[in-house]
Protein backbone atom coordinates (compact mmCIF):
# COMPACT_ATOMS: atom_id res chain seq x y z
CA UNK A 1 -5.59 -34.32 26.64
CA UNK A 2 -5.02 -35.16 30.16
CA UNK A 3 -2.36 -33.08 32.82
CA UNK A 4 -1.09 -34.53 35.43
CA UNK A 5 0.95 -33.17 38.02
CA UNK A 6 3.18 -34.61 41.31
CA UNK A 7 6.18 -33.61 43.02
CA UNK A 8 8.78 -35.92 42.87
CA UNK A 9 7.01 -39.25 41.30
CA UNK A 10 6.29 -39.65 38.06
CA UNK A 11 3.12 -38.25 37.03
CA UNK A 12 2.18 -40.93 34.24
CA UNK A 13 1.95 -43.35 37.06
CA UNK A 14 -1.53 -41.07 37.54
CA UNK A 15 -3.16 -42.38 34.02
CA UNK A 16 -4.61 -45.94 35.01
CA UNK A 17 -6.40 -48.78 32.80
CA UNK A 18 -9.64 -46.77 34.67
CA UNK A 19 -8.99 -43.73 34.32
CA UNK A 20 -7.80 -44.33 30.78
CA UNK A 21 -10.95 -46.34 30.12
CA UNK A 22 -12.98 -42.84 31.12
CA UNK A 23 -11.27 -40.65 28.98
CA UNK A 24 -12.42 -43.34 25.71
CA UNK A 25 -15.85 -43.29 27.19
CA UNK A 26 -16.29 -39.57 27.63
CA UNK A 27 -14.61 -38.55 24.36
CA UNK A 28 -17.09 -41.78 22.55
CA UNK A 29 -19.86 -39.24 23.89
CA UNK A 30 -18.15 -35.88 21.35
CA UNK A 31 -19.78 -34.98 18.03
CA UNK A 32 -16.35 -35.40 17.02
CA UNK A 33 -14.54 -37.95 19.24
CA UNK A 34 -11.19 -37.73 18.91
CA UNK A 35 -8.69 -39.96 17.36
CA UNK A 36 -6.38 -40.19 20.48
CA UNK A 37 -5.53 -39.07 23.74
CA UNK A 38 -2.20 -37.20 25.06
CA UNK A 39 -0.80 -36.87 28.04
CA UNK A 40 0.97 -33.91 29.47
CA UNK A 41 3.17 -34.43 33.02
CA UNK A 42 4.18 -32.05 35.00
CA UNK A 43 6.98 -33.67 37.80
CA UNK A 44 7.48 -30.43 40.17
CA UNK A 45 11.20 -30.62 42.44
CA UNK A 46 13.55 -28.94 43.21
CA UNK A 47 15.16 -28.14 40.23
CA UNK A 48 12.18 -26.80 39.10
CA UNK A 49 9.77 -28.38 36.77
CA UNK A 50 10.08 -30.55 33.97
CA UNK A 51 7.20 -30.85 31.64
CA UNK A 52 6.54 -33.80 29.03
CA UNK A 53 4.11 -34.36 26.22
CA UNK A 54 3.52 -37.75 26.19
CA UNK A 55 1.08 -38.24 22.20
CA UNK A 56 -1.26 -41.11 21.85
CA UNK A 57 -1.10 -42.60 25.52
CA UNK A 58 -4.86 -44.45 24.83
């Protein structure tokens, strides 16, 4: 799982090709890689925050 967190942009904008590419890599090295990868985003204002769980992003 991957967070990521702005204020007023949209925080899946963060997760790019690379940094997707990473994640893949790094879980490849588990003893049990996992099947996927989720992203949570956190988009802070002035409203407060609104939190999304975004399942199977790469």
């Amino acid at each position: 799982m991957e967070v990521k967190t702005r204020v007023g942009e949209d925080p899946a904008e963060g997760l790019t090709d690379e940094k997707a590419a990473r994640l893949r890599r790094s879980g490849a090295r588990l003893p049990r890689p996992p099947d996927r990868y989720d992203l949570v985003t956190v988009r802070l204002g002035e409203d407060g925050a609104e939190v999304r769980w975004l399942p199977g992003v790469c």
